[in-house]
C-alpha atoms as a PDB file:
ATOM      1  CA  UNK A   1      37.764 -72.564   1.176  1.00  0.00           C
ATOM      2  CA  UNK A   2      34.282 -71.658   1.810  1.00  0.00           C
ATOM      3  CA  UNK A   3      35.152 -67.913  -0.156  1.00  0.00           C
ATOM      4  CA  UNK A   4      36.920 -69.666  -2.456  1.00  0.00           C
ATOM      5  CA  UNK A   5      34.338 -71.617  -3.747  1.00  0.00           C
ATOM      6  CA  UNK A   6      31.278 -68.964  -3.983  1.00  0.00           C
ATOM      7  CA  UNK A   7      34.089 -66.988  -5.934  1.00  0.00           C
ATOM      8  CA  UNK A   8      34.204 -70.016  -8.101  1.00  0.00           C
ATOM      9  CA  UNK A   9      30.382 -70.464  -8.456  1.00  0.00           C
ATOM     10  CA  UNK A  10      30.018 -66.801  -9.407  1.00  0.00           C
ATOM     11  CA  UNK A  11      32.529 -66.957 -12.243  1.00  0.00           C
ATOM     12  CA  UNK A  12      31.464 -70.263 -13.338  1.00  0.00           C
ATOM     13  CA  UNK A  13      28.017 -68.602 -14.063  1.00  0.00           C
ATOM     14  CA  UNK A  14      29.227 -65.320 -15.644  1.00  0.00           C
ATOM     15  CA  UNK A  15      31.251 -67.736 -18.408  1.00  0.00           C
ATOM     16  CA  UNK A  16      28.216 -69.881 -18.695  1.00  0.00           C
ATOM     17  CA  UNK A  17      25.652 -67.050 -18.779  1.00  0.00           C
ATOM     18  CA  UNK A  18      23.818 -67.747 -15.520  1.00  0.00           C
ATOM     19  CA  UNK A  19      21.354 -65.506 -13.859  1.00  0.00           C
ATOM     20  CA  UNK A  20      22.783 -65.382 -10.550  1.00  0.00           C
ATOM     21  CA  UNK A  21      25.287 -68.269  -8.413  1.00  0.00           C
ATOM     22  CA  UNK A  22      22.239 -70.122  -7.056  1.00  0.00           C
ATOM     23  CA  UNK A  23      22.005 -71.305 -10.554  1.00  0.00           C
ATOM     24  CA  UNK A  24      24.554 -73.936  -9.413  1.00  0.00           C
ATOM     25  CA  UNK A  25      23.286 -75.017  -6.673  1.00  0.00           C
ATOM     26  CA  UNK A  26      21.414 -77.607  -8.108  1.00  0.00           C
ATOM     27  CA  UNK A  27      22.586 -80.735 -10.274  1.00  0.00           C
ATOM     28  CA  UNK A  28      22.488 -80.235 -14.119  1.00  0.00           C
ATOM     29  CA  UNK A  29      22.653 -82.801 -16.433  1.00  0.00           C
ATOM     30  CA  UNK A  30      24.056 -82.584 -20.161  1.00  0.00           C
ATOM     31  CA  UNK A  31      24.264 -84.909 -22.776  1.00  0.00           C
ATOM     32  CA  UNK A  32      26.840 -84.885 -25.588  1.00  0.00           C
ATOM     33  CA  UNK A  33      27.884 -85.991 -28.710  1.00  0.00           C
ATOM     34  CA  UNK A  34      31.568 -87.301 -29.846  1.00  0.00           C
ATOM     35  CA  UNK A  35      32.144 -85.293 -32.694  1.00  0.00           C
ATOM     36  CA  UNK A  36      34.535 -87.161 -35.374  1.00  0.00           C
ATOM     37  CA  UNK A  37      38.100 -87.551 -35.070  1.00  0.00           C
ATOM     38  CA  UNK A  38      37.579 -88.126 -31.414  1.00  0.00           C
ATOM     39  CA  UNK A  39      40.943 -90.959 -30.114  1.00  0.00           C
ATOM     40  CA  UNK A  40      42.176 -92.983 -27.617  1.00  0.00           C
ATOM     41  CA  UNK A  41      45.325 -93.936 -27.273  1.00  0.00           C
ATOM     42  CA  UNK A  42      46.245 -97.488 -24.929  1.00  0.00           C
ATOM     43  CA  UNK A  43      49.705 -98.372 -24.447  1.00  0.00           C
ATOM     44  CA  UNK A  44      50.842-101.817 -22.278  1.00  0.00           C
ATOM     45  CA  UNK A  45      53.416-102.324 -20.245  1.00  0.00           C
ATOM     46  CA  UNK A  46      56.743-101.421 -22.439  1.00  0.00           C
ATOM     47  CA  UNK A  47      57.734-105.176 -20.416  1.00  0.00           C
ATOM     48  CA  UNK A  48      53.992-106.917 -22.106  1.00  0.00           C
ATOM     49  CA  UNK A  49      53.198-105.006 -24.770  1.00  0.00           C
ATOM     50  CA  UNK A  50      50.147-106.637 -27.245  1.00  0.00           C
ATOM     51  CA  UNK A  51      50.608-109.230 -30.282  1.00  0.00           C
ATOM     52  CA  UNK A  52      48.675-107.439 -33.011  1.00  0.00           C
ATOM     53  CA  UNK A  53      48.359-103.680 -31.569  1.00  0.00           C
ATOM     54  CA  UNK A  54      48.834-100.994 -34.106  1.00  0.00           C
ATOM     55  CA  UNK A  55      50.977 -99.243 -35.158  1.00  0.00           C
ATOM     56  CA  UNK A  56      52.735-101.373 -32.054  1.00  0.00           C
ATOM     57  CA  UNK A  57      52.433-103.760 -30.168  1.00  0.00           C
ATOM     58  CA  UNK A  58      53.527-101.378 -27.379  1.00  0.00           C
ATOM     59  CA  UNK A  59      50.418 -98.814 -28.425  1.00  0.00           C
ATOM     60  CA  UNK A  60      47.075 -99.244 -29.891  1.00  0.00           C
ATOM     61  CA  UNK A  61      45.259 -96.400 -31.132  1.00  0.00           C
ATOM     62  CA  UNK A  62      41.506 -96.237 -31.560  1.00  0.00           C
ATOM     63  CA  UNK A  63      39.434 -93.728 -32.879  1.00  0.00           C
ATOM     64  CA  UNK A  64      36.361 -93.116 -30.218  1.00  0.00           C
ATOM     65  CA  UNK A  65      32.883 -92.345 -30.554  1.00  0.00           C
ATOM     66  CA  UNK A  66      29.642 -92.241 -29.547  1.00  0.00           C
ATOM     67  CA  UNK A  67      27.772 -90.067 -26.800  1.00  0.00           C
ATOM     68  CA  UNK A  68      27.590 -89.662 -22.882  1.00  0.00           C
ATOM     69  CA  UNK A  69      26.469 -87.027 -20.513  1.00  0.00           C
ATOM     70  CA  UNK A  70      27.967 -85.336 -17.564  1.00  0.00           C
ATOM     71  CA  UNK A  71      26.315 -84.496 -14.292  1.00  0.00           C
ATOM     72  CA  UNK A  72      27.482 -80.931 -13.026  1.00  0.00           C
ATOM     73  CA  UNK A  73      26.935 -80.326  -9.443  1.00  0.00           C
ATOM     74  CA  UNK A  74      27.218 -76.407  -8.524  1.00  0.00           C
ATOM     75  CA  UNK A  75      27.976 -76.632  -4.631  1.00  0.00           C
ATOM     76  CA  UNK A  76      30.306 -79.747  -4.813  1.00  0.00           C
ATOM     77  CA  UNK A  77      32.286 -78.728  -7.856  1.00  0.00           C
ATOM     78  CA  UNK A  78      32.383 -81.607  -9.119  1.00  0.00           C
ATOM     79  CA  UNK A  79      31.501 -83.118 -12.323  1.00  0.00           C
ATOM     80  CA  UNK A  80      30.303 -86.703 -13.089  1.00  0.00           C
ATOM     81  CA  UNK A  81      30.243 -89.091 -16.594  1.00  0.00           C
ATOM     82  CA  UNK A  82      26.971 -90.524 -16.823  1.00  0.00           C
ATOM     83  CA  UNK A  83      25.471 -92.857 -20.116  1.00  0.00           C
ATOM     84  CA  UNK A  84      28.133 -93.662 -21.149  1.00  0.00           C
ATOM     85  CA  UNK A  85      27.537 -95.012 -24.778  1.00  0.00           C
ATOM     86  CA  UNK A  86      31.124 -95.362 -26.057  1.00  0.00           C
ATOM     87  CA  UNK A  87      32.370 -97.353 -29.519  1.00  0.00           C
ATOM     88  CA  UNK A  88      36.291 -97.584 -30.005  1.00  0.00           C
ATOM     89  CA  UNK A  89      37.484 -98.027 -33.907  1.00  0.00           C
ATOM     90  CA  UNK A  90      39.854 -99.793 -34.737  1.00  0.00           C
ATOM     91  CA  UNK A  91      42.463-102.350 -33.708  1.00  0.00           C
ATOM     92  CA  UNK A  92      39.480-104.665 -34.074  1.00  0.00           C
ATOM     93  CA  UNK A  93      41.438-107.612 -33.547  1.00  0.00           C
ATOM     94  CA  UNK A  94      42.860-106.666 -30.175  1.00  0.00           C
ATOM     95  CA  UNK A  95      38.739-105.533 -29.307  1.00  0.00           C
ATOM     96  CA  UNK A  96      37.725-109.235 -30.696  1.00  0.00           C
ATOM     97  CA  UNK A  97      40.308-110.867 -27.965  1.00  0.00           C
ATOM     98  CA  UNK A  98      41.037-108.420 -25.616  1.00  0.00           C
ATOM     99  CA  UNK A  99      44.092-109.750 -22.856  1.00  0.00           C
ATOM    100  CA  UNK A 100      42.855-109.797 -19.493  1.00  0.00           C
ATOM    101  CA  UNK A 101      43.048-105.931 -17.627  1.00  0.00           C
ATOM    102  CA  UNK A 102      44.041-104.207 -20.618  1.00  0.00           C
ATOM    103  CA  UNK A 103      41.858-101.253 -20.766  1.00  0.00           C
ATOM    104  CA  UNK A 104      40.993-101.714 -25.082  1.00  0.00           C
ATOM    105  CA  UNK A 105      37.537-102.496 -25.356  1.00  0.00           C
ATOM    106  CA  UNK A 106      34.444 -99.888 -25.466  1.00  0.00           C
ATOM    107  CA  UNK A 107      32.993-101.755 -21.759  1.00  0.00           C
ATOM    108  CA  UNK A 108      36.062-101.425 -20.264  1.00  0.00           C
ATOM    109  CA  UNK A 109      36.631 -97.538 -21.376  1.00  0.00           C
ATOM    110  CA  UNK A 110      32.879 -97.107 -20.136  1.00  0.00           C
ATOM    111  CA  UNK A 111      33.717 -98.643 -16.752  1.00  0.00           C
ATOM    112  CA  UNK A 112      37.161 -96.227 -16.294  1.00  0.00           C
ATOM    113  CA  UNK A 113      35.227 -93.137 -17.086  1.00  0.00           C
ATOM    114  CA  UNK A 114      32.513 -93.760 -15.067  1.00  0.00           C
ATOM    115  CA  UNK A 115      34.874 -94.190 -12.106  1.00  0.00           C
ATOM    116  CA  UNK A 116      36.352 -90.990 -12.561  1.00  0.00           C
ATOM    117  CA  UNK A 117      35.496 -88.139  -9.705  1.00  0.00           C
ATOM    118  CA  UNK A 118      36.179 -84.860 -11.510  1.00  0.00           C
ATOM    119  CA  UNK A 119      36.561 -81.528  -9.458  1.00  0.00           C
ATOM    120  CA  UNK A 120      36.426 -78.170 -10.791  1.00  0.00           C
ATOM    121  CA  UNK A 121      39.773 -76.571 -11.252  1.00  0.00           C
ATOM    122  CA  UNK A 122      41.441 -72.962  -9.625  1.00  0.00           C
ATOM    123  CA  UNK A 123      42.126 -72.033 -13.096  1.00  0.00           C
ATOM    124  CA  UNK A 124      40.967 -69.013 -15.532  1.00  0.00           C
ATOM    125  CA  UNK A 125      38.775 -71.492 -17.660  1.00  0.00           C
ATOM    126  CA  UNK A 126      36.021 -73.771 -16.478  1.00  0.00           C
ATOM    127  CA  UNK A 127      38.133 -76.910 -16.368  1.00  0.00           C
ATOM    128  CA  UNK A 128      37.649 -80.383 -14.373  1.00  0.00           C
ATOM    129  CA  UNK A 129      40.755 -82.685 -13.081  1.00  0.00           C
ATOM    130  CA  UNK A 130      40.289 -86.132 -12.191  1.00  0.00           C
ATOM    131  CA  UNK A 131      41.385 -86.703  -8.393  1.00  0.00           C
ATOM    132  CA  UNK A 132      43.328 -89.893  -9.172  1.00  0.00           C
ATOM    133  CA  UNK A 133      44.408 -89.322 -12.779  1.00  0.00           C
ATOM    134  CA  UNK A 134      45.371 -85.678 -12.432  1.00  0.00           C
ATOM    135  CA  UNK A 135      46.047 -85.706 -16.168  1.00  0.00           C
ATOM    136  CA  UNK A 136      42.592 -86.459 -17.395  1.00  0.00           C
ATOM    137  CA  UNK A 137      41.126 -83.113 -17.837  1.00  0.00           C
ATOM    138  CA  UNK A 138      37.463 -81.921 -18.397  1.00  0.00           C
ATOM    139  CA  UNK A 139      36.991 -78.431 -20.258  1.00  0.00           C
ATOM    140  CA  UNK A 140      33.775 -76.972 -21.059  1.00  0.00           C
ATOM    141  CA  UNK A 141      33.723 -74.328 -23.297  1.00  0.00           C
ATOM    142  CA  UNK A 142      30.962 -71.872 -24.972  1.00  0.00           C
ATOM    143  CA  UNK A 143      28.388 -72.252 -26.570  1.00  0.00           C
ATOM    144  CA  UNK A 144      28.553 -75.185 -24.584  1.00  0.00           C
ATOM    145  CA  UNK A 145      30.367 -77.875 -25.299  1.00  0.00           C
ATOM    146  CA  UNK A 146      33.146 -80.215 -23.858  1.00  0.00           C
ATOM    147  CA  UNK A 147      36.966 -81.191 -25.018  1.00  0.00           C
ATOM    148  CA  UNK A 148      38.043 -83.812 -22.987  1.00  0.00           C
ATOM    149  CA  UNK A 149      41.710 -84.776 -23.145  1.00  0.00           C
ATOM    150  CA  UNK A 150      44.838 -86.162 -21.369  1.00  0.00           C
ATOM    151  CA  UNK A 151      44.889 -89.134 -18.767  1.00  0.00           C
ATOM    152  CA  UNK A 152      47.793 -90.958 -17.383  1.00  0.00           C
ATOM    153  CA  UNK A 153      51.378 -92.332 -18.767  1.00  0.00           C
ATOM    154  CA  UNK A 154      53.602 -94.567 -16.730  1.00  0.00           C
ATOM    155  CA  UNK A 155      55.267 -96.588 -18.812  1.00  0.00           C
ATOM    156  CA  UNK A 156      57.953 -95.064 -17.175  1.00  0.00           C
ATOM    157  CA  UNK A 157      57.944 -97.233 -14.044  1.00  0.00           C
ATOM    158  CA  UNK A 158      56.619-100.742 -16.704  1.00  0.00           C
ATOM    159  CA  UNK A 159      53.143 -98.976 -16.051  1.00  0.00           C
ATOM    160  CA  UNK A 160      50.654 -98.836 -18.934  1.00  0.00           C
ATOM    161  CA  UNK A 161      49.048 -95.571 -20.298  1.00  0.00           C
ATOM    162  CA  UNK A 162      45.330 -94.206 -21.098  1.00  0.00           C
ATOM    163  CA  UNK A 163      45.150 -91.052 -23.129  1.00  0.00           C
ATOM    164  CA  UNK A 164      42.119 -89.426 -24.454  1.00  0.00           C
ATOM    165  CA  UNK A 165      41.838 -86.335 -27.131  1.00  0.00           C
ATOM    166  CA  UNK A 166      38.363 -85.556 -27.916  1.00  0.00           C
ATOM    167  CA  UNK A 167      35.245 -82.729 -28.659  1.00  0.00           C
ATOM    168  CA  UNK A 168      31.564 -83.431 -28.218  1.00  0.00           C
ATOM    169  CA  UNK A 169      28.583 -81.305 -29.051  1.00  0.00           C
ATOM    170  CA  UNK A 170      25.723 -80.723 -26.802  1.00  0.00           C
ATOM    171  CA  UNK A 171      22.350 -82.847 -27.856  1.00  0.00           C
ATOM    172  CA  UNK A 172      19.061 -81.123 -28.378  1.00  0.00           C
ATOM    173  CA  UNK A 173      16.303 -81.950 -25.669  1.00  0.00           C
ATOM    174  CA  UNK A 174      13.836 -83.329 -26.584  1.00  0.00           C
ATOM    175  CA  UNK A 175      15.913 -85.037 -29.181  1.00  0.00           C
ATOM    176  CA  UNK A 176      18.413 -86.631 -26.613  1.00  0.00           C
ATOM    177  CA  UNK A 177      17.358 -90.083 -26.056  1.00  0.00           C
ATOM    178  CA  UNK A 178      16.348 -90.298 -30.229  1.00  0.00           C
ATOM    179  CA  UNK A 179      19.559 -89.186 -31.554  1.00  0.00           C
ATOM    180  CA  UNK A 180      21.322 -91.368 -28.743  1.00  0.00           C
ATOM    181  CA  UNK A 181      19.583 -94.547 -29.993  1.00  0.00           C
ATOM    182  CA  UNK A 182      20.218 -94.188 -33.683  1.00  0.00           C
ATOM    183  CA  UNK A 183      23.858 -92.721 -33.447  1.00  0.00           C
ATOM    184  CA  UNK A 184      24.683 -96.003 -31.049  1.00  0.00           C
ATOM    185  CA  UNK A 185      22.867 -98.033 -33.667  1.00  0.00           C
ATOM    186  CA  UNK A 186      24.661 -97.189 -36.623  1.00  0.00           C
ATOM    187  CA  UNK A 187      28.161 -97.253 -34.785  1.00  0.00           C
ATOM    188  CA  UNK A 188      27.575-100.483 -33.624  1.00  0.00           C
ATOM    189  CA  UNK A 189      26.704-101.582 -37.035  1.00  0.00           C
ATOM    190  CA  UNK A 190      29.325-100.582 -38.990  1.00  0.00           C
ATOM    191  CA  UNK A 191      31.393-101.593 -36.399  1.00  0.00           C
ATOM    192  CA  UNK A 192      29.919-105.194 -36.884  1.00  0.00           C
ATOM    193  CA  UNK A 193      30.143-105.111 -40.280  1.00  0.00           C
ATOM    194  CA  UNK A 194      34.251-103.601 -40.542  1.00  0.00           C
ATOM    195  CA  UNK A 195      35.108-107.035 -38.254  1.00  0.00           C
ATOM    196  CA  UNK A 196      33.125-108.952 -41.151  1.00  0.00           C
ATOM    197  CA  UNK A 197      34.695-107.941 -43.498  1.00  0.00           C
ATOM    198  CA  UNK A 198      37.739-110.836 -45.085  1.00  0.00           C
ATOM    199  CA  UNK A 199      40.053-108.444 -44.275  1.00  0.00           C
ATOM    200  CA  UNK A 200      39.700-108.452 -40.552  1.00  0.00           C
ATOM    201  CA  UNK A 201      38.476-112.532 -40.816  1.00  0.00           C
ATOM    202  CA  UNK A 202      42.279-113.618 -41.625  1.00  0.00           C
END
């Protein structure tokens, strides 16, 4: 195990451009931002399902934005979502009155990735798995960004589902915290202002 994961270290750094493996030995941080087209996909119960979801009331589909970062740590392999700062589009109505421990609102998405404990994959590409939702992948790719995708489906056994498919873009130090700020401001203000409009008031 030990072998395995200095082999692992080593690669990781030749993909990422590294100097030498001690390079991960210490915690990096990046930040990144949700390019468009970014979704999330919630489905209920097939037994519950949700008054109001569209395009059904057994699935709601969002459109996701917003930015977050991701704490790499080179000796555990693992890999860690940190500020969060997540807006979901769409289905407004379900967002305004969420029901009790559906996962549809942008605190509740925050919460769920926050929980997650990602560990670096055996695989050819630099790719993290999520322990408990082994179908909630992490891939970060050159010149240095991040797709994350997939998550869990058991409607199957009356279970619900979580399913992500999105890209984000690395942010610019010292620009970071700026572009964070105004990016979260203007989300949250046209989402304010799509759930005033008469359409979404009736």
């Amino acid at each position: 195990m030990k072998r395995w994961r200095q082999f692992v270290r080593c690669a990781v750094c030749l993909l990422l451009g590294c100097a030498n493996s001690s390079a991960l030995a210490e915690i990096e941080v990046e930040h990144y931002f949700i390019l468009s087209g970014g979704e999330y996909t919630y489905k209920p119960s097939p037994f519950i399902g949700i008054p109001g979801c569209s395009p059904s009331r057994f699935e709601c589909d969002f459109g996701i934005a917003g930015n977050f970062g991701v704490e790499y740590d080179g000796i555990a392999l693992t890999a860690k979502f940190i500020d969060l700062n997540l807006v979901l589009t769409g289905n407004e109505v379900v967002q305004n009155n969420p029901p009790a421990l559906e996962t549809v609102t942008s605190d509740r998405i925050t919460n769920y990735l926050a929980n997650r404990n990602m560990h670096l994959l055996p695989t050819g590409s630099i790719q993290y798995g999520d322990t408990s939702n082994p179908g909630l992948k992490l891939f970060r790719s050159l010149p240095g960004g991040v797709v994350l995708t997939g998550g869990f489906d058991i409607t199957f056994v009356d279970g619900n589902a979580m399913l992500f498919q999105l890209s984000a873009v690395p942010v610019p130090e010292p620009a970071t915290a700026v572009v964070f700020s105004l990016t979260a401001a203007s989300i949250a203000l046209n989402s304010r202002c799509r759930r005033a409009t008469p359409a979404n008031r009736r």
